[in-house]
Every structure is written in structure tokens, then in C-alpha cells.
C-alpha atoms as a PDB file:
ATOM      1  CA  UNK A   1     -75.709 -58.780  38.819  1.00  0.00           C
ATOM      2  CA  UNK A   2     -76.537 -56.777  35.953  1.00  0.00           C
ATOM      3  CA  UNK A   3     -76.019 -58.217  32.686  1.00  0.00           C
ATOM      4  CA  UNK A   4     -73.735 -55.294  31.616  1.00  0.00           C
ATOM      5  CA  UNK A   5     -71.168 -56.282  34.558  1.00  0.00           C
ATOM      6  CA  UNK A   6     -72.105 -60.080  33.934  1.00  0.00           C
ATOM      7  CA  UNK A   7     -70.399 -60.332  30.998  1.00  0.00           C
ATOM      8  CA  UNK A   8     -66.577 -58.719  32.532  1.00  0.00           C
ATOM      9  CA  UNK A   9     -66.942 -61.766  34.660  1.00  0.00           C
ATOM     10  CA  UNK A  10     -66.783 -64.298  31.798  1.00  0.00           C
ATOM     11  CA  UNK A  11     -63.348 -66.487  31.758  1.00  0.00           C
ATOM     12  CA  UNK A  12     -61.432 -64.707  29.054  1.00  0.00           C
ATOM     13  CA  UNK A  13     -60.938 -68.234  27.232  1.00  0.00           C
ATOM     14  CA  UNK A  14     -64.918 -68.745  26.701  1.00  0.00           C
ATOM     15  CA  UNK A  15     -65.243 -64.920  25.688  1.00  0.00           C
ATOM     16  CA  UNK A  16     -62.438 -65.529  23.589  1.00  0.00           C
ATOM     17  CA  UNK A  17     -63.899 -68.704  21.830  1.00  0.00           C
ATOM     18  CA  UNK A  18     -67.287 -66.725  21.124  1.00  0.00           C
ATOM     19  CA  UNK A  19     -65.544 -64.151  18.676  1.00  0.00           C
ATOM     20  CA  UNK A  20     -65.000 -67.084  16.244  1.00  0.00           C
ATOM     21  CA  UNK A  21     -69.100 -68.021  16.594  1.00  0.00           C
ATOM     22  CA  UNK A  22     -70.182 -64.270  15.791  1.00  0.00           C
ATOM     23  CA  UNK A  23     -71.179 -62.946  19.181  1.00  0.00           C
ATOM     24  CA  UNK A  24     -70.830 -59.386  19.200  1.00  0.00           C
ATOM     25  CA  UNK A  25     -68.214 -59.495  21.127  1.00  0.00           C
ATOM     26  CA  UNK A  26     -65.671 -56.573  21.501  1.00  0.00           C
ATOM     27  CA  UNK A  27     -61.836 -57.043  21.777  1.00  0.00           C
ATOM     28  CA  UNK A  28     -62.355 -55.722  25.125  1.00  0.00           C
ATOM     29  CA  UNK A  29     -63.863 -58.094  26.495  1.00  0.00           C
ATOM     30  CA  UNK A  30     -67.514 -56.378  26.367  1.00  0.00           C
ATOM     31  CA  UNK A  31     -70.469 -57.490  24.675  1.00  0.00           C
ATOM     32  CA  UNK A  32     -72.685 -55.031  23.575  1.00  0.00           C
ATOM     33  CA  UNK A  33     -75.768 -56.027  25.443  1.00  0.00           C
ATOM     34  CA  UNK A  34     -78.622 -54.516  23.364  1.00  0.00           C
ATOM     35  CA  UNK A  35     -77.266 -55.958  20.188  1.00  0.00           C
ATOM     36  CA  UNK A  36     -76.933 -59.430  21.722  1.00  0.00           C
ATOM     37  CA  UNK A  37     -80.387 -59.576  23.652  1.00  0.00           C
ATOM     38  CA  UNK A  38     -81.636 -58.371  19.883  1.00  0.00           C
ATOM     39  CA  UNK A  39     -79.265 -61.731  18.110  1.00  0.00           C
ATOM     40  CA  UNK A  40     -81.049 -63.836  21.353  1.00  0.00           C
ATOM     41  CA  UNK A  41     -84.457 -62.777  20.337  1.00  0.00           C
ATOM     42  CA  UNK A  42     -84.288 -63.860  16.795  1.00  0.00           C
ATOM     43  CA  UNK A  43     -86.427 -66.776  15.941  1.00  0.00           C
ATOM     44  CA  UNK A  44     -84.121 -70.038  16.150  1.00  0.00           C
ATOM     45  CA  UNK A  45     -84.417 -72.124  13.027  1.00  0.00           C
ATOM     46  CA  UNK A  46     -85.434 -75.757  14.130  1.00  0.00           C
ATOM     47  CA  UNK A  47     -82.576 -78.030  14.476  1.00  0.00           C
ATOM     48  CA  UNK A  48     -82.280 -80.539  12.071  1.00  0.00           C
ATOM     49  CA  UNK A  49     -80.714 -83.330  13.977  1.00  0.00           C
ATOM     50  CA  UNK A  50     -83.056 -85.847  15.480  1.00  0.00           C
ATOM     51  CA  UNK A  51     -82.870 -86.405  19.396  1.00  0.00           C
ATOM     52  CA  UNK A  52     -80.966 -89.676  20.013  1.00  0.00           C
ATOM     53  CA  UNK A  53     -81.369 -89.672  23.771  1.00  0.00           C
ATOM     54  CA  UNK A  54     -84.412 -88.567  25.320  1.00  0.00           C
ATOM     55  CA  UNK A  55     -84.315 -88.630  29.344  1.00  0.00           C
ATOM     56  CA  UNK A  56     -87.644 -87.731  30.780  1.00  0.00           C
ATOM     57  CA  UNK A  57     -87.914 -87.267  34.846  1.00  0.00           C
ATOM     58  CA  UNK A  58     -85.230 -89.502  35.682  1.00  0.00           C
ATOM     59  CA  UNK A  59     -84.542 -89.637  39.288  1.00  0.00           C
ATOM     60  CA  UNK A  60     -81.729 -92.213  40.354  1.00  0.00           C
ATOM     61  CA  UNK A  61     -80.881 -93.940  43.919  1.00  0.00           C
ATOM     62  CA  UNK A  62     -77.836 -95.365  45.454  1.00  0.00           C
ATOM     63  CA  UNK A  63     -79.783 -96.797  48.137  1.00  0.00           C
ATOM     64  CA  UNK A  64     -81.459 -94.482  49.910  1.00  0.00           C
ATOM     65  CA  UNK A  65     -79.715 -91.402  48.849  1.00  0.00           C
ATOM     66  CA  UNK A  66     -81.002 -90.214  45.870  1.00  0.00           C
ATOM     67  CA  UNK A  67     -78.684 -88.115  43.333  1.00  0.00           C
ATOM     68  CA  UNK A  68     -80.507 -87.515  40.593  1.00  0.00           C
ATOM     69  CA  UNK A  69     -83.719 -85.437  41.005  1.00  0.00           C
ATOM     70  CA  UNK A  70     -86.505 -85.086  38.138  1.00  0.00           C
ATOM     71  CA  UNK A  71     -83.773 -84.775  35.029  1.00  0.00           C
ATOM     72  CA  UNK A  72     -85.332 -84.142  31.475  1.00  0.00           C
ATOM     73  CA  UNK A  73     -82.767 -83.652  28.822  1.00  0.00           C
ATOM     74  CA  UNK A  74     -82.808 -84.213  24.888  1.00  0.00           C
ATOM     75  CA  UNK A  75     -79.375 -84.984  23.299  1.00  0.00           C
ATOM     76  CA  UNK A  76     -79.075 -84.670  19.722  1.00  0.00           C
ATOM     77  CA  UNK A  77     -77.624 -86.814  17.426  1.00  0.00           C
ATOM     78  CA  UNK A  78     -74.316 -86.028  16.055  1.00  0.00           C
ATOM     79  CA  UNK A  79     -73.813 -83.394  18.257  1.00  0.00           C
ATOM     80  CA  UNK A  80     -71.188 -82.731  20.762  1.00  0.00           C
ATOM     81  CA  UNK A  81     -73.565 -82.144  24.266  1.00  0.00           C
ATOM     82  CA  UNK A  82     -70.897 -80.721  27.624  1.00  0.00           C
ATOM     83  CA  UNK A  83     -72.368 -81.356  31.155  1.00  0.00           C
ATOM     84  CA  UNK A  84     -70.481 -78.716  33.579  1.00  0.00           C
ATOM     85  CA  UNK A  85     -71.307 -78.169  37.273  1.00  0.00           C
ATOM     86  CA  UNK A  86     -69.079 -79.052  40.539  1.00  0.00           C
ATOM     87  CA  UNK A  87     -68.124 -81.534  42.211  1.00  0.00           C
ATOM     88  CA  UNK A  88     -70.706 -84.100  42.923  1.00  0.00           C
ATOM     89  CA  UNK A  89     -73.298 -82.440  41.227  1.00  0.00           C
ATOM     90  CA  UNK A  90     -74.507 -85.661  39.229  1.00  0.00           C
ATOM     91  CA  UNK A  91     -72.843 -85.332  36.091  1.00  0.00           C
ATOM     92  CA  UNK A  92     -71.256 -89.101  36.300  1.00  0.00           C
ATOM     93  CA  UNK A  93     -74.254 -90.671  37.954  1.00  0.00           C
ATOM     94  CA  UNK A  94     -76.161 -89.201  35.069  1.00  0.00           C
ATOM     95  CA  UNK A  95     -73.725 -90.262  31.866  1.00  0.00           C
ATOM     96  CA  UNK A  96     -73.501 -93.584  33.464  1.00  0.00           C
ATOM     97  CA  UNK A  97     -77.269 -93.461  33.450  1.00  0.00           C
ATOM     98  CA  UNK A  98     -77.130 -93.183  29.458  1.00  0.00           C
ATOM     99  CA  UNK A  99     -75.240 -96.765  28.978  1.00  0.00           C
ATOM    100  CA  UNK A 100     -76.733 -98.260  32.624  1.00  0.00           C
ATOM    101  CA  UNK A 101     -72.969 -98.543  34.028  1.00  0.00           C
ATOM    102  CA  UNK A 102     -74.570 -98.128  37.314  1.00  0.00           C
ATOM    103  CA  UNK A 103     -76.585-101.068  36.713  1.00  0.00           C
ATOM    104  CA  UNK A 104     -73.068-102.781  38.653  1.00  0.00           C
ATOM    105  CA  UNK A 105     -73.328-100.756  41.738  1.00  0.00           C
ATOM    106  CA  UNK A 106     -75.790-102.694  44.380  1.00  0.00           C
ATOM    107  CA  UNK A 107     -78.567-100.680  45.776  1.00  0.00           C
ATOM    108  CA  UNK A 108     -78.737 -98.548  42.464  1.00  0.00           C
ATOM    109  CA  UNK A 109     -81.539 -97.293  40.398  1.00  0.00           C
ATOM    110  CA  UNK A 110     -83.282 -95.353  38.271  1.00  0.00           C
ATOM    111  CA  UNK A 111     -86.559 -94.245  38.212  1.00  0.00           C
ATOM    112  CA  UNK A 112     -87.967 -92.538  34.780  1.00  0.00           C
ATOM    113  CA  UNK A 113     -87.257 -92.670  31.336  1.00  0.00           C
ATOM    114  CA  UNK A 114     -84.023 -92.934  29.556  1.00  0.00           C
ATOM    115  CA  UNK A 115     -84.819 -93.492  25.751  1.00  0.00           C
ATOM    116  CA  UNK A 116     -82.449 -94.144  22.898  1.00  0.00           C
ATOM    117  CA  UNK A 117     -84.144 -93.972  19.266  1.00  0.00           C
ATOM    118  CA  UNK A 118     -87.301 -94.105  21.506  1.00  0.00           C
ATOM    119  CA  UNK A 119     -86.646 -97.112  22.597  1.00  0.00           C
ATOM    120  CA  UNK A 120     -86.115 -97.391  27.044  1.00  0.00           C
ATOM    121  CA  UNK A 121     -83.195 -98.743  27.507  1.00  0.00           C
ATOM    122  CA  UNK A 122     -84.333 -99.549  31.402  1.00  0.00           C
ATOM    123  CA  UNK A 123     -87.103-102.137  29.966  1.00  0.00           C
ATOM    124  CA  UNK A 124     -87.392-105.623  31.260  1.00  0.00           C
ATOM    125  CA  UNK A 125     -86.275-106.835  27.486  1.00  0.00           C
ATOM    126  CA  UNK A 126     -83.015-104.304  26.847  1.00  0.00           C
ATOM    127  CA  UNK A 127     -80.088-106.358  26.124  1.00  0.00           C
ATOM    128  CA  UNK A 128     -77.292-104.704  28.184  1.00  0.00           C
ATOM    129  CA  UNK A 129     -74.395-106.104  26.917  1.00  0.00           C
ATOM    130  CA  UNK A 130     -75.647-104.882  23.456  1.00  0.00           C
ATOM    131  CA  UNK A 131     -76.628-101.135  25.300  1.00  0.00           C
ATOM    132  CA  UNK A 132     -73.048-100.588  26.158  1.00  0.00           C
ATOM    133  CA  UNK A 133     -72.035-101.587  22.392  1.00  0.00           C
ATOM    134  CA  UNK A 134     -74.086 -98.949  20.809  1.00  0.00           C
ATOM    135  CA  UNK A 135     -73.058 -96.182  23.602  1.00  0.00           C
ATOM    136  CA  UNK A 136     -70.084 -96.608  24.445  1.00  0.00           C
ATOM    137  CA  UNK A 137     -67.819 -95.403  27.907  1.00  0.00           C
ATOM    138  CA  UNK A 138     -64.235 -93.384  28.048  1.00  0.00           C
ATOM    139  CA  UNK A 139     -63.359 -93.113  31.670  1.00  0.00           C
ATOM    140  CA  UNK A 140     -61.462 -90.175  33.085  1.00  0.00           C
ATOM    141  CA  UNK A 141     -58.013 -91.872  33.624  1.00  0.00           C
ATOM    142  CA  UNK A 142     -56.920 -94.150  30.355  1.00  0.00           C
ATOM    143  CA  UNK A 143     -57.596 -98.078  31.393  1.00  0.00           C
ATOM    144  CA  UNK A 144     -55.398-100.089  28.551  1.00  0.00           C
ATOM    145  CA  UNK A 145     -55.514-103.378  28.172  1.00  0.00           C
ATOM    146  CA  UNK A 146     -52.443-105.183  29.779  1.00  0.00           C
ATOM    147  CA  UNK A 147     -51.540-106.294  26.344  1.00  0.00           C
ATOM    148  CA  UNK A 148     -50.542-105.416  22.939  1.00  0.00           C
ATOM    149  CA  UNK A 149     -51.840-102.035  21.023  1.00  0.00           C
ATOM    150  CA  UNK A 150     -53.209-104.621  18.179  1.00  0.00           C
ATOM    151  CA  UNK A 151     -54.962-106.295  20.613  1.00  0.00           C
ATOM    152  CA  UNK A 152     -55.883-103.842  22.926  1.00  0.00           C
ATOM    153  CA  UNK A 153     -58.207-102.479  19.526  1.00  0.00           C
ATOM    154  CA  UNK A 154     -59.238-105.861  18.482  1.00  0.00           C
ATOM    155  CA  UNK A 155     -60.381-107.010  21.849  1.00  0.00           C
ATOM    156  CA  UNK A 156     -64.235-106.256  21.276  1.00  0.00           C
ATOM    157  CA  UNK A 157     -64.224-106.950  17.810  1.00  0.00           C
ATOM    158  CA  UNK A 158     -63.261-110.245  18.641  1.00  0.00           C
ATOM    159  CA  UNK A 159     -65.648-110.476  21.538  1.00  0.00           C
ATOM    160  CA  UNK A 160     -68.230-109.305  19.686  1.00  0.00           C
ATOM    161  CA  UNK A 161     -67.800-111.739  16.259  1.00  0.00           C
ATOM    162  CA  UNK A 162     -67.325-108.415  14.228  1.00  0.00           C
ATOM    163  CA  UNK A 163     -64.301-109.803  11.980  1.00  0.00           C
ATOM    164  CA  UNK A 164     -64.659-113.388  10.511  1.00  0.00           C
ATOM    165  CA  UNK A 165     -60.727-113.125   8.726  1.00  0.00           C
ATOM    166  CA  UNK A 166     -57.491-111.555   9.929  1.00  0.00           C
ATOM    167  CA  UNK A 167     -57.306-109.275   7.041  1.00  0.00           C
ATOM    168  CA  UNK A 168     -60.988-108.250   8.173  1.00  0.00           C
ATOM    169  CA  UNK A 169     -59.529-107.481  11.851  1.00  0.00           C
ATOM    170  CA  UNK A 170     -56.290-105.141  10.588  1.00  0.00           C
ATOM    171  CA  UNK A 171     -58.959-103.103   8.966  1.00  0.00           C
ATOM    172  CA  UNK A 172     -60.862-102.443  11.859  1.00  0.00           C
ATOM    173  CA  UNK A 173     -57.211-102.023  13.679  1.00  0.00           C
ATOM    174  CA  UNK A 174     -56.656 -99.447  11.667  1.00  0.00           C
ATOM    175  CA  UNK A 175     -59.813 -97.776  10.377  1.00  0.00           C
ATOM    176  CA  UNK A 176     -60.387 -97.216  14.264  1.00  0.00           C
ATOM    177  CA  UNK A 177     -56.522 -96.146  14.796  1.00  0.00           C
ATOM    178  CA  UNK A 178     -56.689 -93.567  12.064  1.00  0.00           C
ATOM    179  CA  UNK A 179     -60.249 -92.341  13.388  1.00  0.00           C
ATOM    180  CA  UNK A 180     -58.981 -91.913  16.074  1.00  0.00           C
ATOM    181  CA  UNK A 181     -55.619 -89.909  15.768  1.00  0.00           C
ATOM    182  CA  UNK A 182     -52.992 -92.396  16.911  1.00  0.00           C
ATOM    183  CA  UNK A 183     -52.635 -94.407  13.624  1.00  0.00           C
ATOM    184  CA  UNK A 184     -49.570 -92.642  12.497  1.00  0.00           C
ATOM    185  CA  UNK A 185     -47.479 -92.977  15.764  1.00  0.00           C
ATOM    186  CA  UNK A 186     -48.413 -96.343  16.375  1.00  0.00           C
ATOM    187  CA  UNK A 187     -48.519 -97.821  13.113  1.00  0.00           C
ATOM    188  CA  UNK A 188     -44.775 -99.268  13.587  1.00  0.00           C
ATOM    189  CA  UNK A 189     -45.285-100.736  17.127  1.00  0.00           C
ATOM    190  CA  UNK A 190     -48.567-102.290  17.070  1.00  0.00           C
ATOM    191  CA  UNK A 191     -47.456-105.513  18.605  1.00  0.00           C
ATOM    192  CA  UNK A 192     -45.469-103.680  21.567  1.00  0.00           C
ATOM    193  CA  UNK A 193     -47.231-103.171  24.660  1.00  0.00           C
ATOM    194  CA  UNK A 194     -49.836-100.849  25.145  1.00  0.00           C
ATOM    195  CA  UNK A 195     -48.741 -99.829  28.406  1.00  0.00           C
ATOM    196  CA  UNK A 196     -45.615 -97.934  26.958  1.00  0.00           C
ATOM    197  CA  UNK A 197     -47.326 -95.161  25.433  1.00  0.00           C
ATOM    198  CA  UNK A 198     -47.876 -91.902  26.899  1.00  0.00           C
ATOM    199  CA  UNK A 199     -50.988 -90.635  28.782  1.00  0.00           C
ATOM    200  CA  UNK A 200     -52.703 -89.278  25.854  1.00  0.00           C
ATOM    201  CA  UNK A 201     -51.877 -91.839  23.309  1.00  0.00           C
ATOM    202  CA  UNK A 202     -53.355 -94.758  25.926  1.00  0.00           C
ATOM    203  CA  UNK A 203     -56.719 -92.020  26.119  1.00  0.00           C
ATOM    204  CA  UNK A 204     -56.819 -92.574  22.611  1.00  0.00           C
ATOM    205  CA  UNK A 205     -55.786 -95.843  22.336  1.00  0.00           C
ATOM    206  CA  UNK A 206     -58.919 -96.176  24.847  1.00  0.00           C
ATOM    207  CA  UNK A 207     -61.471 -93.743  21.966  1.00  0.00           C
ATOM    208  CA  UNK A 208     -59.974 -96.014  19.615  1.00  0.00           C
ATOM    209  CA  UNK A 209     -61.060 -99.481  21.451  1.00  0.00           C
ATOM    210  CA  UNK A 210     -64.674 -97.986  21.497  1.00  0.00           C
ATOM    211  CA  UNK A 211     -64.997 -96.775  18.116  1.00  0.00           C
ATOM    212  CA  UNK A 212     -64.137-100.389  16.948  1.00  0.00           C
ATOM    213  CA  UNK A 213     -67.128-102.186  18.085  1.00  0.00           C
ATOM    214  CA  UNK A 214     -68.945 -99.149  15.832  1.00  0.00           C
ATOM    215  CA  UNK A 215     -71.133 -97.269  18.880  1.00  0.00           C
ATOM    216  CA  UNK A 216     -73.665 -94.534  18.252  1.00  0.00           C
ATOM    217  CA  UNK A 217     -72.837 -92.953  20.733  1.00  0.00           C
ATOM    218  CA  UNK A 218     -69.875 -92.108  23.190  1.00  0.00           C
ATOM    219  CA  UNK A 219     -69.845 -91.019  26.762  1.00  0.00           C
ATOM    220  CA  UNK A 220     -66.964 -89.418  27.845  1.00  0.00           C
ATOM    221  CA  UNK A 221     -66.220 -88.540  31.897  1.00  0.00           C
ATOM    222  CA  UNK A 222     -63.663 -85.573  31.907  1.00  0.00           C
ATOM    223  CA  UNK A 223     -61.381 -87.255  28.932  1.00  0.00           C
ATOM    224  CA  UNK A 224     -58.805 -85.043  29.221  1.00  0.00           C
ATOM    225  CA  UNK A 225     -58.434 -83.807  33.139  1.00  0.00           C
ATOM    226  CA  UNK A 226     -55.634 -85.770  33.969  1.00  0.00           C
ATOM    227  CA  UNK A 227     -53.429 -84.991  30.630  1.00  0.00           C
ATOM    228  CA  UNK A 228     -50.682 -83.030  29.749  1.00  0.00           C
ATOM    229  CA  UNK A 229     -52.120 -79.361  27.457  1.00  0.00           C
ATOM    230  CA  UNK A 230     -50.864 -81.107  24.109  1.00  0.00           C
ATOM    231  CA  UNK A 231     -52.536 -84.163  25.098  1.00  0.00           C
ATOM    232  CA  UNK A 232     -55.814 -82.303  25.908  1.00  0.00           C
ATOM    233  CA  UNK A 233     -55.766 -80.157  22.433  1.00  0.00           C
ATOM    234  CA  UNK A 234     -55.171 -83.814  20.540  1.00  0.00           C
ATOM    235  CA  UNK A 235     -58.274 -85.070  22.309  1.00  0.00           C
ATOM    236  CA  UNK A 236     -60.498 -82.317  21.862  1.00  0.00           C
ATOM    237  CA  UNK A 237     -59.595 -82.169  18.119  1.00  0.00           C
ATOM    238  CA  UNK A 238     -60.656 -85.485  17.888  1.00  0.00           C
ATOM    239  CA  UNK A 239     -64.079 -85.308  19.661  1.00  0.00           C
ATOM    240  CA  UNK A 240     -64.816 -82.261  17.025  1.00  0.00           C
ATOM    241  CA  UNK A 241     -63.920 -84.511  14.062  1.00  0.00           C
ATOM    242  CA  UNK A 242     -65.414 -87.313  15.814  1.00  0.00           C
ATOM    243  CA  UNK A 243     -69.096 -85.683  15.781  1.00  0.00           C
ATOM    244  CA  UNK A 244     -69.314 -85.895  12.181  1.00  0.00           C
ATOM    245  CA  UNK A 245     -70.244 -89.676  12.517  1.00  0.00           C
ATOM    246  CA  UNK A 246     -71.279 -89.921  16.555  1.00  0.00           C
ATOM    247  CA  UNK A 247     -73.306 -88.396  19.562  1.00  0.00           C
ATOM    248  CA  UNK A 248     -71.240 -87.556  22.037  1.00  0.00           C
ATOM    249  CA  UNK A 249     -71.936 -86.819  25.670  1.00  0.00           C
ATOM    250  CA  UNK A 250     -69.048 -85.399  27.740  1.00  0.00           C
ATOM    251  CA  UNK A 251     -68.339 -84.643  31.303  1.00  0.00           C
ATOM    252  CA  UNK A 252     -66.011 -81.490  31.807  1.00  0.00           C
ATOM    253  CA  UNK A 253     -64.822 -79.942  34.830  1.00  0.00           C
ATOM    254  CA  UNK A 254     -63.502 -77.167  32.085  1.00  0.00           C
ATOM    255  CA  UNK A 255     -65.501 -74.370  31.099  1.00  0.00           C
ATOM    256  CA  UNK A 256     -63.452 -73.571  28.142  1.00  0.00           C
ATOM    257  CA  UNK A 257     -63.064 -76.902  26.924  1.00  0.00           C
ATOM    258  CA  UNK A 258     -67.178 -76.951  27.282  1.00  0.00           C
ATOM    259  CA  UNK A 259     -67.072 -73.654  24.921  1.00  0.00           C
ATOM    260  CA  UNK A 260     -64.560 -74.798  22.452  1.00  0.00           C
ATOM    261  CA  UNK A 261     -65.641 -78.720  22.036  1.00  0.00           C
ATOM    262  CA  UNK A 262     -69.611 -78.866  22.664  1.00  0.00           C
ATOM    263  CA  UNK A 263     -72.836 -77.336  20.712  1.00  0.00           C
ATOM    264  CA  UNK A 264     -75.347 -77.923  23.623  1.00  0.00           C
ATOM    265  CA  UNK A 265     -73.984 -77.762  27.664  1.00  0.00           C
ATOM    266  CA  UNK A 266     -76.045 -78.280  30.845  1.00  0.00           C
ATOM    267  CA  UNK A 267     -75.159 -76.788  34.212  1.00  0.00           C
ATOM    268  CA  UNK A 268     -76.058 -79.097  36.995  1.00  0.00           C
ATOM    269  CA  UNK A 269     -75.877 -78.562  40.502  1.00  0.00           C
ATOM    270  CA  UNK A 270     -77.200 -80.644  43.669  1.00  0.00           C
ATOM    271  CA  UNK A 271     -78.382 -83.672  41.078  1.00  0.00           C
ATOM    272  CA  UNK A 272     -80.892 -80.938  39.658  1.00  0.00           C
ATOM    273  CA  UNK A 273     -80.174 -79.799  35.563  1.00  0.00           C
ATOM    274  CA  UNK A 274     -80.717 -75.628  36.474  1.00  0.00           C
ATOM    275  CA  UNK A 275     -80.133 -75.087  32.371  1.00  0.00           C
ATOM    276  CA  UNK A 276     -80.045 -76.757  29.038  1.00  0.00           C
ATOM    277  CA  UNK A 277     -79.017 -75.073  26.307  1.00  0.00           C
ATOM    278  CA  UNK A 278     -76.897 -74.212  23.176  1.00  0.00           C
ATOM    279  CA  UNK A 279     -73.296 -73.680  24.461  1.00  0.00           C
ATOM    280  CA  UNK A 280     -72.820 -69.750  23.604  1.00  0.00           C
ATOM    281  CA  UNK A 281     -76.406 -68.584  25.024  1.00  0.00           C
ATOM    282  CA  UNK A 282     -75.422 -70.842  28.556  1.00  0.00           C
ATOM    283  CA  UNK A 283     -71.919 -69.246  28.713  1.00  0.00           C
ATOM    284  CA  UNK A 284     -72.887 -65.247  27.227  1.00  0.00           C
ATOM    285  CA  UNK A 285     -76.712 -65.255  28.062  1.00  0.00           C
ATOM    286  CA  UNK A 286     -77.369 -67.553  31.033  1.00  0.00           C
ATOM    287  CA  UNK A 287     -81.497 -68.176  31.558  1.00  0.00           C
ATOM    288  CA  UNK A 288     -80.679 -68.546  35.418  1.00  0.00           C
ATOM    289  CA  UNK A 289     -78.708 -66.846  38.231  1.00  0.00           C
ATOM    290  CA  UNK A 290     -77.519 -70.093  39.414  1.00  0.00           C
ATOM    291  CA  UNK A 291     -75.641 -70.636  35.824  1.00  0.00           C
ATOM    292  CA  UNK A 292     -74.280 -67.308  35.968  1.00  0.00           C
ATOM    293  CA  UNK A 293     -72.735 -67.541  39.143  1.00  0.00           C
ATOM    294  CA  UNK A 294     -71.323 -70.781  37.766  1.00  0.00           C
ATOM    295  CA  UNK A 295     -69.676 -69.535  35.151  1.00  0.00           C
ATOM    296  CA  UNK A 296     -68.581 -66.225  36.491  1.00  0.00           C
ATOM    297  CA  UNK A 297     -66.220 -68.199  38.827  1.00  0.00           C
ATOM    298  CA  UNK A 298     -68.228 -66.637  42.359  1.00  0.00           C
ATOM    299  CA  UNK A 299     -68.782 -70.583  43.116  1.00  0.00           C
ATOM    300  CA  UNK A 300     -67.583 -74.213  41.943  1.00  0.00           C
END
């Protein structure tokens, strides 16, 4: 496809997004090629966030089958870094990866590197439990606690020894409840169960129980797919404020939610990473045919 048609193909709510970031993009949906191939050939200035997670040739195994092939990928801290691709491409296998989740699946494994402030979190010596404190796990569908709101937030702290006195504990409570965007409608009802809120209050309820142990960083598997549009634009506000103080790694079956929410995306497809990049260059100037066909809609 030439790169002058390429660009008509782009879902009007990523071309849309890129007008706010610069792009010379026209209101007509057109971006004028030679001036953008002239922007993309500019000399980047280095990025000043240090890489928090290094993975270098990982290659994971359920078994026999392997899902993962030869994956290299440098997240940065304090950035927001989207993982697209379809269905049973690897993007879960690989977040789980980050935090060793899979470590509970028999049969599983991963061969490679998987580094965290350079240290390999797959060594003989890695505390786990402690792993999954520092990156921490939101699942797709909201999993509350069968129990109160309070408690539902306290639960790790008071696994974990963080709070030695109650007042000590309602801080956390709601330091984590405000961080998290949920302090004000809760704030009246923290003792009622946690099972009466709605969808996207448990999903934050769920951001807020991880924040309280105080992770680095947060993996995220498609947060928002199974909530309401208000619900979705509550959640992705809060990852964007969110990045201020953590990495964050999410999983999105949503191209625009990718463009809006993330600085660096990678396109995956049959457990290979085809591209890794900063978000507008993967969704206006795609390296590889494979991405473009992506993200032009002509498969996935």
C-alpha cells in the first residue's frame, strides 16, 4: 500500500488523537506525507527515563507449545507502554512474564532474560512473593474481595506488615482511594460491601488494592474491555495521572485507547514482537507491513 493511501485507512479516533501531539495532520483526515517523513527523520533527543524492564530473547513454553518466540523489549520507567495485536498473539503470556504469574501454570517456562532494575527476576534467589509486590497485576474482569471496601484496600497492607497503627492503615485506605479516583464516592460507605459497587468502581477498587502495597510497576490485561464508555474514560484518566509516579504495562485490544493512554506500543502477532516503538510513529508511520495491516483494520 502506498503510504499516501495508508494513512485514509487509519481509524478516525487514532488520526484524531494525533492532531493534539502535532502530527501534521489535516482535518481531512490526510497527512501530508513529505512533511511527516521530514518530522520522522529528525534526530530523536535521547529519552530521559531509565529502562525499568529489560526483556532480552525471552522465549516461553506451556509444555511443549511454545508462545513466546525470541522477545526483546525495553520498557521505560514512568511511562505508559500499550501491547496491541489479536487474539492469542502473546500479549498475556508476555505481561504475565513481567511479574512471573505464569510461574502457577504447570509445564510453564521461560527461557531468556526478564530484568527489572537489572536485576533477573527468573534467578534461583528472586523472592516471588516480593516480585509481584513491586509489579503489580489488574486482571481484565474486576476480582473484589468478598468483603468490605476498607478491607478490600487494606488486605495487602496488612499482609504485607506495611501499617503498624490503625490511624497508619486509614491513610493508606485513603491515600490509595484518592490515587486512585474512587475516594470521593466511596468515602461514606467504606465498611459496606465491596461487591455493591458498579463495574468500574470494583476496577478501581481493584488499581486501588495494588497501589497500596506501593508497586513500581503495574500490569494491566485489557482494564477496561468489559466496562461501560464512562467507566473506560474514568480508567484511562487514571492510568495517565497514574504514570506520573509508576511504569505501566497495558494489554489493549483497543487501538484508540493504545493512542490516547500509552507513549510506547508494540504490535505482536504469532508470539513474535513485529514493532516497538513510540505510539504516534507505530500508528502514522508503521516500520513494517505487518503493523500496517494491523492497524488499517485489513486483519485482527
Amino acid at each position: 500500500m502506498k503510504r499516501d493511501n495508508f494513512v485514509n485507512f487509519i481509524p478516525e479516533g487514532v488520526l484524531a488523537y494525533f492532531q493534539d501531539v502535532h502530527l501534521p495532520v489535516t482535518f481531512s483526515g490526510i497527512i501530508s506525507t513529505h512533511a511527516f517523513a521530514a518530522d520522522c527523520n529528525k534526530t530523536s533527543e535521547p529519552m530521559p527515563e531509565p529502562v525499568k524492564i529489560n526483556v532480552n530473547h525471552a522465549n516461553f513454553f506451556y509444555g511443549s507449545n511454545q508462545a513466546l518466540h525470541d522477545v526483546s523489549m525495553q520498557i521505560r520507567a514512568r511511562f505508559v507502554t500499550a501491547l496491541i495485536g489479536p487474539s492469542g498473539c502473546g500479549k498475556s503470556t508476555f505481561l504475565r512474564s513481567l511479574n512471573r504469574m505464569n510461574d502457577l501454570i504447570p509445564g510453564a517456562r521461560l527461557q531468556g532474560k526478564v530484568e527489572l532494575d537489572g536485576e533477573d527476576i527468573y534467578s534461583d534467589n528472586m523472592d516471588v512473593i516480593h516480585l509481584r509486590r513491586r509489579v503489580g497485576m489488574i486482571f481484565q474482569r474486576s476480582n473484589p474481595f468478598p468483603m468490605s471496601i476498607y478491607d478490600n484496600v487494606a488486605y495487602g497492607v496488612r499482609v504485607n506488615g506495611l501499617a503498624k497503627k490503625r490511624i497508619q492503615l486509614d491513610e493508606i485506605v485513603e491515600k490509595t482511594l484518592t490515587a486512585a479516583a474512587l475516594w470521593e464516592e466511596v468515602k461514606d460507605r467504606l465498611h459496606r460491601s465491596a461487591m455493591a459497587l458498579s463495574g468500574g468502581q470494583q476496577q478501581r477498587l481493584c488499581i486501588a488494592r495494588a497501589l497500596a502495597v506501593e508497586p513500581e510497576v503495574l500490569l494491566m490485561d485489557e482494564p477496561a474491555s468489559a466496562l461501560d464508555p464512562i467507566s473506560t474514560a474514568k480508567v484511562e484518566e487514571l492510568i495517565y495521572n497514574l504514570k506520573r509516579n509508576y511504569t505501566i504495562v497495558v494489554v489493549t485490544h483497543n487501538m484508540q485507547q493504545a493512542a490516547r493512554i500509552s507513549d510506547e506500543t508494540g504490535f505482536s502477532l504469532t508470539g513474535r514482537l513485529v514493532e516497538f516503538s513510540e505510539t504516534k510513529r507505530i500508528f502514522t508511520a508503521p516500520a513494517n507491513r505487518e503493523t500496517e495491516d494491523y492497524i488499517t483494520g485489513r486483519f485482527g
